[in-house]
N, C-alpha and C. Protein backbone atom coordinates (compact mmCIF):
# COMPACT_ATOMS: atom_id res chain seq x y z
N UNK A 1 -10.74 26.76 -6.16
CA UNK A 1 -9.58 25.98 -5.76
C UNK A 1 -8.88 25.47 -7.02
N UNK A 2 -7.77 25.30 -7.11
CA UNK A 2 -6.62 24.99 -8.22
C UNK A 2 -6.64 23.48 -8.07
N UNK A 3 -6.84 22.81 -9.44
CA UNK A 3 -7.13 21.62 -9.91
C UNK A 3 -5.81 21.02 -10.39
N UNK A 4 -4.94 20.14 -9.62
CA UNK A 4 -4.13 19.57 -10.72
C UNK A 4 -4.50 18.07 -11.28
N UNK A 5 -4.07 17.52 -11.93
CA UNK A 5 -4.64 16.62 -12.62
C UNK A 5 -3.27 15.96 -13.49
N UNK A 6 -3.28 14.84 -12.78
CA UNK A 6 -1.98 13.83 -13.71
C UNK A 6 -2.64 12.49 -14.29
N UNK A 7 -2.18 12.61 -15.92
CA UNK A 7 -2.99 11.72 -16.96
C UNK A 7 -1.79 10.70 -16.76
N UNK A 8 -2.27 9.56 -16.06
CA UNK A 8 -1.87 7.90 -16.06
C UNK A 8 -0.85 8.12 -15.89
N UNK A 9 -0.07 8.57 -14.16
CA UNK A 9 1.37 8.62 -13.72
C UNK A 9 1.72 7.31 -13.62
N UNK A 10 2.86 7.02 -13.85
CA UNK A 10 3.20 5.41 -13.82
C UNK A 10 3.95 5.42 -12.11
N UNK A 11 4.78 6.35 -11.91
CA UNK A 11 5.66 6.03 -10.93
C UNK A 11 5.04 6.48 -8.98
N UNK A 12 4.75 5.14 -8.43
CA UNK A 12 3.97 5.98 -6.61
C UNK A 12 4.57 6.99 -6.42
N UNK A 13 5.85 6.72 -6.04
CA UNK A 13 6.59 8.03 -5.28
C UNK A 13 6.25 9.13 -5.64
N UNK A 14 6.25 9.40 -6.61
CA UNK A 14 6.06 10.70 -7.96
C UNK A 14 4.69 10.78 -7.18
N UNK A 15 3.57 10.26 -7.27
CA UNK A 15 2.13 10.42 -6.95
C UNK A 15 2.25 10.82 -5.63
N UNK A 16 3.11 10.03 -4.73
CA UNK A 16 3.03 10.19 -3.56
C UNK A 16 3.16 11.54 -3.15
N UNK A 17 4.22 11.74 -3.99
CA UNK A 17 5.03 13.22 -3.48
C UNK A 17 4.23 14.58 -3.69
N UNK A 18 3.43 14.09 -4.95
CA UNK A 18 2.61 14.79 -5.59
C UNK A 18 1.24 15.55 -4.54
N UNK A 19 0.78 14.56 -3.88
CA UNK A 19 -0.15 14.46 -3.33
C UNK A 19 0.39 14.95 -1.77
N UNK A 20 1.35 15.02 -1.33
CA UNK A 20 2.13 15.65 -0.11
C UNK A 20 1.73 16.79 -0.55
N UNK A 21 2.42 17.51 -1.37
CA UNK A 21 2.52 18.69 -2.36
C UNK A 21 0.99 19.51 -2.19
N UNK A 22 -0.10 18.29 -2.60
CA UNK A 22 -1.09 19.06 -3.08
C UNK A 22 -2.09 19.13 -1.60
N UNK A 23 -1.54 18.82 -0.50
CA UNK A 23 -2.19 18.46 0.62
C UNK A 23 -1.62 19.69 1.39
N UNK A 24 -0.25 20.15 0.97
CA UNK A 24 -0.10 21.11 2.06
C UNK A 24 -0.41 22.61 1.59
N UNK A 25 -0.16 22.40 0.28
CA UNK A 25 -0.83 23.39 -0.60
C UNK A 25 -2.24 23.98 -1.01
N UNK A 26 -3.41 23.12 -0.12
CA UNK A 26 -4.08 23.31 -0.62
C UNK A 26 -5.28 23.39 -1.83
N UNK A 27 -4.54 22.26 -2.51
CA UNK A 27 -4.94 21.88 -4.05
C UNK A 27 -5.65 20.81 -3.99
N UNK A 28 -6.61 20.41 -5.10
CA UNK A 28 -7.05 19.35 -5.08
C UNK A 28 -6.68 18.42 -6.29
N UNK A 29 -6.66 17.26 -6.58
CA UNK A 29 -5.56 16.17 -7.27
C UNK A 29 -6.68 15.36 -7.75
N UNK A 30 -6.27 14.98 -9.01
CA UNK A 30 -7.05 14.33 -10.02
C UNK A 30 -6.03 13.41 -10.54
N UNK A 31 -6.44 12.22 -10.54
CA UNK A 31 -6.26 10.80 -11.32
C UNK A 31 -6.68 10.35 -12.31
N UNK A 32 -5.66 10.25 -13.53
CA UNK A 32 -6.37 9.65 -14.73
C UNK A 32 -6.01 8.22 -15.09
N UNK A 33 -7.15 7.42 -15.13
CA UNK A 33 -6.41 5.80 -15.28
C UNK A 33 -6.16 5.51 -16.88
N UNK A 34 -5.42 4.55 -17.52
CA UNK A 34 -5.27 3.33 -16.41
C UNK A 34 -3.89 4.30 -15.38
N UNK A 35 -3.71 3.98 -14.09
CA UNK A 35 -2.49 4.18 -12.96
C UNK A 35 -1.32 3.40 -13.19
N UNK A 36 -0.28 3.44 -13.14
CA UNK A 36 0.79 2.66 -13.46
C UNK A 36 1.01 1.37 -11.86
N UNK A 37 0.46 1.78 -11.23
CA UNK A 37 0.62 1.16 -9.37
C UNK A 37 -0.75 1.12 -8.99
N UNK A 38 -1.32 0.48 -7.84
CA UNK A 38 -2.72 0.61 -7.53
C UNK A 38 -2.32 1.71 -6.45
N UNK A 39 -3.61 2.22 -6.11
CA UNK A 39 -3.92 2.93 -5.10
C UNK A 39 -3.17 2.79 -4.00
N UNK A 40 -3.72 2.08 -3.65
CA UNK A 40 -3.25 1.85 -1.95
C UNK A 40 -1.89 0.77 -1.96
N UNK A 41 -1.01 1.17 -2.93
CA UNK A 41 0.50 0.84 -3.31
C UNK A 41 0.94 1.15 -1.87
N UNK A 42 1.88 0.34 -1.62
CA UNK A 42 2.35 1.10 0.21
C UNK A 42 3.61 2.47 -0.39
N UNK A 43 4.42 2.33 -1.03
CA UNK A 43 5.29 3.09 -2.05
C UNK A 43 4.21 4.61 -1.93
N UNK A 44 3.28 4.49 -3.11
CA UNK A 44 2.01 5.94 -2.70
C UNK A 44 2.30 6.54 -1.25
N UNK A 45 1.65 5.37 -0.43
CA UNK A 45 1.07 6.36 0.54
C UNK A 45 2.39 6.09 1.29
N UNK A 46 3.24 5.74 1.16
CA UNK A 46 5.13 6.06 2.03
C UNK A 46 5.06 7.46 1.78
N UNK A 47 5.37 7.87 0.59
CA UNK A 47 6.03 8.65 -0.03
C UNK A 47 4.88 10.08 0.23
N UNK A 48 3.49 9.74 0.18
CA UNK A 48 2.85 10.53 1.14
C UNK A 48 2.48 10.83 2.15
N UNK A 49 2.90 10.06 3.25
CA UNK A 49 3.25 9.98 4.83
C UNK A 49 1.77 10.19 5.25
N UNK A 50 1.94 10.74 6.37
CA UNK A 50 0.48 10.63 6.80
C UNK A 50 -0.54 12.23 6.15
N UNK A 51 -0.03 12.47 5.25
CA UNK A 51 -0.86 13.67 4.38
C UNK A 51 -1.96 12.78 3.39
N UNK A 52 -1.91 11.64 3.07
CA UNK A 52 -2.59 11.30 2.59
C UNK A 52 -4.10 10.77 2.91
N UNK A 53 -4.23 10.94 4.20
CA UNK A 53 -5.58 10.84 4.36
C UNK A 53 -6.43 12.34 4.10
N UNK A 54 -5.81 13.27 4.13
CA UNK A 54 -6.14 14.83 4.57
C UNK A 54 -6.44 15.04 2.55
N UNK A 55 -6.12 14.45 1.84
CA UNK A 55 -5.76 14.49 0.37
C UNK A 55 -7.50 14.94 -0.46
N UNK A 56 -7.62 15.65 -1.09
CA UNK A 56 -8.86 16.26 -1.73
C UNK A 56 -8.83 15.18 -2.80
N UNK A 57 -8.94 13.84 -3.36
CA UNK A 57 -8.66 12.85 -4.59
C UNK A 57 -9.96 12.62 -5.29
N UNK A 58 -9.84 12.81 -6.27
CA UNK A 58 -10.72 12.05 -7.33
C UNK A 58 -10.13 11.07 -8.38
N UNK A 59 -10.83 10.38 -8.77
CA UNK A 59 -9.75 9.31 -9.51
C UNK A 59 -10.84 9.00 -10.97
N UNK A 60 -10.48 9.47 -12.27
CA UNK A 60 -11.39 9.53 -13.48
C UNK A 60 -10.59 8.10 -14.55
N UNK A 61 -12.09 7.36 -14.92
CA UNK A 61 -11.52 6.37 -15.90
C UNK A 61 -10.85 6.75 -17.23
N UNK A 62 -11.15 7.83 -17.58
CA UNK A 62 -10.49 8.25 -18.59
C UNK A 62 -9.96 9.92 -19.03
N UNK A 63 -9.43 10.30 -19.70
CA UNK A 63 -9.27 12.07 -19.72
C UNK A 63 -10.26 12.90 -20.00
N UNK A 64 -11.10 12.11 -20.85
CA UNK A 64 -12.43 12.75 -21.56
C UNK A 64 -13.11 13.16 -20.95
N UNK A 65 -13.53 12.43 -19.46
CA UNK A 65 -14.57 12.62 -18.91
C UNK A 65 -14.26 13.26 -17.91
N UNK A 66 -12.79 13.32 -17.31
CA UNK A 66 -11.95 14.33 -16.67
C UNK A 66 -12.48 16.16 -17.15
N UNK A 67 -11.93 16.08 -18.34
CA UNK A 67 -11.95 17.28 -19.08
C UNK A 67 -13.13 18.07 -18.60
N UNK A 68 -14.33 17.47 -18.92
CA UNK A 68 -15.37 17.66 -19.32
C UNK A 68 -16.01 17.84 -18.08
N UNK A 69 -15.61 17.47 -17.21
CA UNK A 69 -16.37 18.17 -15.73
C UNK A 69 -15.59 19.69 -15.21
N UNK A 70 -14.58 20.10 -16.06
CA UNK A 70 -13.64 21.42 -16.34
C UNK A 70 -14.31 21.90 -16.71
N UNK A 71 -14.80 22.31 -17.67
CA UNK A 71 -15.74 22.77 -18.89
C UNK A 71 -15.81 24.12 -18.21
N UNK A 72 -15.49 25.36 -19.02
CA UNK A 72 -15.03 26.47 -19.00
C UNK A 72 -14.56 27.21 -18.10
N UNK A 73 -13.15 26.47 -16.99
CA UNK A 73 -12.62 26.77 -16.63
C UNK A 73 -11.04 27.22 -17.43
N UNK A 74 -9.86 27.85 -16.60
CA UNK A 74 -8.98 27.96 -17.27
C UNK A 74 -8.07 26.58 -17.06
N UNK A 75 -7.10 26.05 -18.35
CA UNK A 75 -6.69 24.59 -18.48
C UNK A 75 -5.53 25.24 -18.92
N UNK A 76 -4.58 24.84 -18.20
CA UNK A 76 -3.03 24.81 -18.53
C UNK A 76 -2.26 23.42 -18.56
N UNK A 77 -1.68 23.13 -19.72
CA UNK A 77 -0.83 21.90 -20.04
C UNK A 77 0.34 21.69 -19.96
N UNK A 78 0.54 21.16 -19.09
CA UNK A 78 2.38 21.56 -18.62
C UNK A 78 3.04 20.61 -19.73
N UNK A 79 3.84 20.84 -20.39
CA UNK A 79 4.52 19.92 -21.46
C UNK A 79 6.28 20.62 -21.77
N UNK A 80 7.41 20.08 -22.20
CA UNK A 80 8.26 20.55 -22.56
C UNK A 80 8.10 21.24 -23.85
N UNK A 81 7.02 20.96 -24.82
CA UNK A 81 7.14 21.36 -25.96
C UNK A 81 7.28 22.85 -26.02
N UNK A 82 6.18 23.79 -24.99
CA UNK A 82 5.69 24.86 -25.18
C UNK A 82 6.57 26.01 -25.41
N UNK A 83 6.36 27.05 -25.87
CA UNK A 83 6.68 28.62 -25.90
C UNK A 83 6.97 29.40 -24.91
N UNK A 84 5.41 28.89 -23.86
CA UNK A 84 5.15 29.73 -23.19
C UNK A 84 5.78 29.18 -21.65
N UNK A 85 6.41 29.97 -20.97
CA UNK A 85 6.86 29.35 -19.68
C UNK A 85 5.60 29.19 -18.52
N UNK A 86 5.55 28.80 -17.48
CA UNK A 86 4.89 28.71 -16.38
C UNK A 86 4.44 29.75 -15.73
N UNK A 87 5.88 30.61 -15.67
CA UNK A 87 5.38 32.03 -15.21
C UNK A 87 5.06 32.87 -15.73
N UNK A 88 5.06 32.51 -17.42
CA UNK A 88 4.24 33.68 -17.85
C UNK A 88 2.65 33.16 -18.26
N UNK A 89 2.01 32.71 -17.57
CA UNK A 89 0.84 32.60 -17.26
C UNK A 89 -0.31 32.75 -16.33
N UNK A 90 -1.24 33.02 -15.78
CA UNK A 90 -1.78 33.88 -15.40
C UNK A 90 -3.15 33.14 -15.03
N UNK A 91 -2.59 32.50 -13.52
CA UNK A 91 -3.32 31.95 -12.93
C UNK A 91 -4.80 32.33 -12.17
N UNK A 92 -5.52 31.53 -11.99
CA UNK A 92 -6.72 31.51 -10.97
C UNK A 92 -7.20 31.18 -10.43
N UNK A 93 -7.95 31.25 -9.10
CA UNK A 93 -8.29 30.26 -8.56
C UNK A 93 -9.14 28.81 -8.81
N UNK A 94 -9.50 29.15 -10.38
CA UNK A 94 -10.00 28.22 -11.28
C UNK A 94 -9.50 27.84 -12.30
N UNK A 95 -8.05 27.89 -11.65
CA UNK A 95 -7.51 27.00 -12.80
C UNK A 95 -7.25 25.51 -12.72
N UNK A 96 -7.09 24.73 -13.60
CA UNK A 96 -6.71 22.98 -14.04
C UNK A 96 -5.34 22.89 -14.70
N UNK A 97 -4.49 21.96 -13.77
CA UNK A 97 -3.35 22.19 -14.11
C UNK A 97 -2.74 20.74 -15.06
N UNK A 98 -2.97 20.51 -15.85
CA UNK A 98 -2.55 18.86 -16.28
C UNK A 98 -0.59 18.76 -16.14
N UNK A 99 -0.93 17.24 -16.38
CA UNK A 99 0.70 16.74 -16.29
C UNK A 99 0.08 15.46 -16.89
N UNK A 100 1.39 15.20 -17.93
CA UNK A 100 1.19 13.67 -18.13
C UNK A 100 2.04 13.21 -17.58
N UNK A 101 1.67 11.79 -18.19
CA UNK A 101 2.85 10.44 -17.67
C UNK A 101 4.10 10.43 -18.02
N UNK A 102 4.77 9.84 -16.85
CA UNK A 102 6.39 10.10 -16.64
C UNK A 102 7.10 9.77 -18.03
N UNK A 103 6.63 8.99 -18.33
CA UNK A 103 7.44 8.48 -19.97
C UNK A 103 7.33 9.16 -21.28
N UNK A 104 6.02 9.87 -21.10
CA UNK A 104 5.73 10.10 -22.55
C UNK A 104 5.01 11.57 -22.47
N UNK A 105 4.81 12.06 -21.37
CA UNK A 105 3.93 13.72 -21.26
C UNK A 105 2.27 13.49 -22.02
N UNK A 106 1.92 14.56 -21.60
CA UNK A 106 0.55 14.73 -22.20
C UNK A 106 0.36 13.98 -23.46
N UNK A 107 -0.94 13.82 -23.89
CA UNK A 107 -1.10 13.19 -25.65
C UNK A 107 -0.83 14.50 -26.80
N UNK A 108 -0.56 14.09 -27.70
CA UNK A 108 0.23 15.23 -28.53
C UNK A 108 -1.12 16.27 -29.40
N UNK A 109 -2.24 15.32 -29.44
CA UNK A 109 -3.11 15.83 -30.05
C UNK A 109 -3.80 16.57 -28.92
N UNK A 110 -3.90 16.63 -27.72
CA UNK A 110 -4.47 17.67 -26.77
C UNK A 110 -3.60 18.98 -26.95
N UNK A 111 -2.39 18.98 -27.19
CA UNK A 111 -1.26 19.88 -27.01
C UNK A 111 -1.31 20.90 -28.03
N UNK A 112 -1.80 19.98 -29.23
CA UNK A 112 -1.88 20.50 -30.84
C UNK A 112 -2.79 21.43 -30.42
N UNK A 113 -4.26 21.04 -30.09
CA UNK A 113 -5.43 21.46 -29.64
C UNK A 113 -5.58 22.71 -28.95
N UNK A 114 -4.18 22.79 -28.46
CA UNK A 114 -4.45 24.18 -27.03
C UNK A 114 -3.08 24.60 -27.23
N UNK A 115 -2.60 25.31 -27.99
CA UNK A 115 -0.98 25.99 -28.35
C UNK A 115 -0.93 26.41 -27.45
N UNK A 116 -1.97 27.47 -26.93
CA UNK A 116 -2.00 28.83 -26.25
C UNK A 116 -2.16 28.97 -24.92
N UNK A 117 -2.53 27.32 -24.56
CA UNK A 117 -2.42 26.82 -23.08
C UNK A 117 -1.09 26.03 -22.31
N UNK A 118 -0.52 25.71 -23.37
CA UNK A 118 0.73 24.95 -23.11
C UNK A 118 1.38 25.84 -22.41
N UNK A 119 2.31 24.96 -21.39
CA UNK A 119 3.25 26.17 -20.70
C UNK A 119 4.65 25.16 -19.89
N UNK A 120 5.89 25.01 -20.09
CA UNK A 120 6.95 24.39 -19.85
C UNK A 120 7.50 25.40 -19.00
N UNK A 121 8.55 24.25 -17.93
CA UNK A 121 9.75 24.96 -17.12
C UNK A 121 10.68 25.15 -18.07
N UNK A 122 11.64 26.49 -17.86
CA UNK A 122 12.87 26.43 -18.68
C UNK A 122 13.79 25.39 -18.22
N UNK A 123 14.83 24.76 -18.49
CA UNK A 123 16.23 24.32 -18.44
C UNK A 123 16.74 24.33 -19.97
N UNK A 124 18.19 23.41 -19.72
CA UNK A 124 19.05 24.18 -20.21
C UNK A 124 18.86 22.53 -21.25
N UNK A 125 19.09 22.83 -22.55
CA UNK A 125 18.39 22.32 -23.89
C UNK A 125 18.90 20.55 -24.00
N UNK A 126 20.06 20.43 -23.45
CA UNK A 126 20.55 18.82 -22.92
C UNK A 126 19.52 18.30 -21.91
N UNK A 127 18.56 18.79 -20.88
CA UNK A 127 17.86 18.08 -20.05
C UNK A 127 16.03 17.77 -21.22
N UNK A 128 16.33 16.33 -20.85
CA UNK A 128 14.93 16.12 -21.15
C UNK A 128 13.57 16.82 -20.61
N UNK A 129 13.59 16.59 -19.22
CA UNK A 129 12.65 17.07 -18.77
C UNK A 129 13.18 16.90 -17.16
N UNK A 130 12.08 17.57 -15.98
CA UNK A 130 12.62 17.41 -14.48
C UNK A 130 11.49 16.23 -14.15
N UNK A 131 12.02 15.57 -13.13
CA UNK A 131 10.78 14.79 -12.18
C UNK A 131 9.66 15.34 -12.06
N UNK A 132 8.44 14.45 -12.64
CA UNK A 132 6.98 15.03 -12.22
C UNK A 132 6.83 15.55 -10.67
N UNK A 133 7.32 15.34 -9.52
CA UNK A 133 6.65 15.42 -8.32
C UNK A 133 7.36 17.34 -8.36
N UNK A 134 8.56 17.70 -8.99
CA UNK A 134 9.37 18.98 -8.77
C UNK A 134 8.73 19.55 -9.64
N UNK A 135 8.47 19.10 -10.87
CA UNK A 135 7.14 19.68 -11.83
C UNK A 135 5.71 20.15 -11.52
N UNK A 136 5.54 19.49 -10.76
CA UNK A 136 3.88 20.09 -10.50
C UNK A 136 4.35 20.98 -8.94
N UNK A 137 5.61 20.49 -8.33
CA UNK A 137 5.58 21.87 -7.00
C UNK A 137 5.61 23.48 -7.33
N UNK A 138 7.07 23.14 -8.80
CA UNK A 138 6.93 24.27 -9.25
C UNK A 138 6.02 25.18 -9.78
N UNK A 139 5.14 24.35 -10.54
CA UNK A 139 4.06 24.84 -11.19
C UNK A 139 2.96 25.63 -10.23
N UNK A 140 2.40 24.43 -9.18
CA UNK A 140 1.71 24.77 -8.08
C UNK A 140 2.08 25.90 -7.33
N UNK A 141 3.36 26.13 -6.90
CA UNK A 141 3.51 27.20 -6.33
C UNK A 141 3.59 28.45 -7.15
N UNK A 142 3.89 28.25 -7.98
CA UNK A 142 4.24 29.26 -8.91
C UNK A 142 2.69 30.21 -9.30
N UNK A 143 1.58 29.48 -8.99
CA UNK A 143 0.33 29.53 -9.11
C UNK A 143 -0.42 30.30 -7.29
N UNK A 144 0.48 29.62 -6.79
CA UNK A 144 -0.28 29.95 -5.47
C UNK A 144 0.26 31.17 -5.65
N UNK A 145 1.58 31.67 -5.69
CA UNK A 145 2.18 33.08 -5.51
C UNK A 145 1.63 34.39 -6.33
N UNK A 146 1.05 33.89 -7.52
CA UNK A 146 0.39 34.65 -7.99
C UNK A 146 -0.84 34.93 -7.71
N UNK A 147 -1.63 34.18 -6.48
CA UNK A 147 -2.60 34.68 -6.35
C UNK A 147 -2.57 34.98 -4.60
N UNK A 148 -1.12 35.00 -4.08
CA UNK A 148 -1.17 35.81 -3.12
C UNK A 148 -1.11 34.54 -1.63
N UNK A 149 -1.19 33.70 -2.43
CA UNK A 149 -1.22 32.39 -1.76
C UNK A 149 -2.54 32.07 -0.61
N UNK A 150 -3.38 32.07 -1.25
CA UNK A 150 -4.89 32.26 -0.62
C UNK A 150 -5.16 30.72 0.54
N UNK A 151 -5.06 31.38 1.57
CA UNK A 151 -5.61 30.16 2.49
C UNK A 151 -4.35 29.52 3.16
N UNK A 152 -2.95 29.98 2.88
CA UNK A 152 -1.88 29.37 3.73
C UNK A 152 -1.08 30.67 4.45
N UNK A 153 -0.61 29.99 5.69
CA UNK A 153 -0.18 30.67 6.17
C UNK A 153 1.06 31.30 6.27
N UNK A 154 1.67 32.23 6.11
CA UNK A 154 2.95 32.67 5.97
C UNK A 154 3.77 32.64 7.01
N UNK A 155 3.68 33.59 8.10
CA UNK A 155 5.13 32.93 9.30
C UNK A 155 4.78 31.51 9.74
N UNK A 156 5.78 30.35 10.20
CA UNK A 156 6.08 29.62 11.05
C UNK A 156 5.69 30.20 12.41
N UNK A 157 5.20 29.86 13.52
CA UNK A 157 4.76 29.82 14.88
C UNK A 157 6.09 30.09 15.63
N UNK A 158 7.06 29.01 15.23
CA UNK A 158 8.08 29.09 15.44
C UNK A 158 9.04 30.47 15.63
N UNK A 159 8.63 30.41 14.78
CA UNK A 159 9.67 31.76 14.18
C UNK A 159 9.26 33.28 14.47
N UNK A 160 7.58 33.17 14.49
CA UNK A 160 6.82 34.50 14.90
C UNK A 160 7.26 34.65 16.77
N UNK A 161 7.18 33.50 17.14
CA UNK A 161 7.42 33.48 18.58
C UNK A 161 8.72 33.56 19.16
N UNK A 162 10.02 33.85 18.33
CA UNK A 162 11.35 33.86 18.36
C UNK A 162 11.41 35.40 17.67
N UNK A 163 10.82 36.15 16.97
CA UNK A 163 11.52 37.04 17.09
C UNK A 163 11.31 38.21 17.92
N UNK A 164 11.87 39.28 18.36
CA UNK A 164 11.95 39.97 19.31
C UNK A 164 10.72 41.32 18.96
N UNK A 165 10.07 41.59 19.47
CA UNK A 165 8.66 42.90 19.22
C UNK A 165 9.53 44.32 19.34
């Protein structure tokens, strides 16, 4: 299962949305403290409606010890700095997806550490960066599609039952 993992998000909604995201997707979501909001912020779980009980969560006191229960899996660092885009990377079902905090991104010395893991959305060179919660959908999906999207379902009910045989 695909690990994402956000180091000390400051903003609920962002978490909230995050965790919608990673609930319908299939993913499981990692917390790195200190949190910018507590837990059970009503903002969080708004913004994650009632997906948040269904939510796979772990919540780690620090990154170190985060990391380190990874330990030789594949680790991708989403950051603006990188080379390498999102899609040209080459997901698995064991992969760890980091994101840092809304203000400041990952720590610079993890980034230094892993050139070759780093991986940014393109835009256009005036945008700082996009919203974490559109950041990790993109990423996430972008991950599920490459592996065929394991475990979700493709037609709507709806829609299978509307069209004509």
């Amino acid at each position: 299962m695909i690990d994402i993992v956000l180091v000390e998000p400051e903003i609920p909604q962002n978490t909230g949305n995050i965790a919608r995201t990673c609930v319908a997707a299939g993913v499981r979501l990692h917390l790195i403290e200190p949190l910018g909001f507590k837990i059970d912020d009503r903002q969080v779980k708004r913004a994650g409606l009632d997906y948040w009980f269904d939510l796979d969560l772990t919540i780690w006191p620090d990154l170190d010890s985060c990391l380190r229960s990874f330990f030789g899996r594949s680790i991708y660092y989403a950051t603006t700095k990188a080379d390498k885009t999102y899609a040209d990377a080459t997901y698995s079902l064991d992969s760890v997806i980091l994101f840092g905090k809304e203000t400041k991104g990952l720590p610079e010395p993890l980034l230094l550490a892993h050139p070759e893991r780093c991986i940014r959305i393109p835009m256009i060179s005036s945008a700082r960066s996009l919203n974490l919660s559109n950041s990790a959908a993109i990423v996430i999906y972008e991950a599920l599609r490459q592996l065929g999207f394991p475990g979700l379902s493709g037609e709507s009910d709806f829609l299978a039952s509307q069209s004509p045989h």
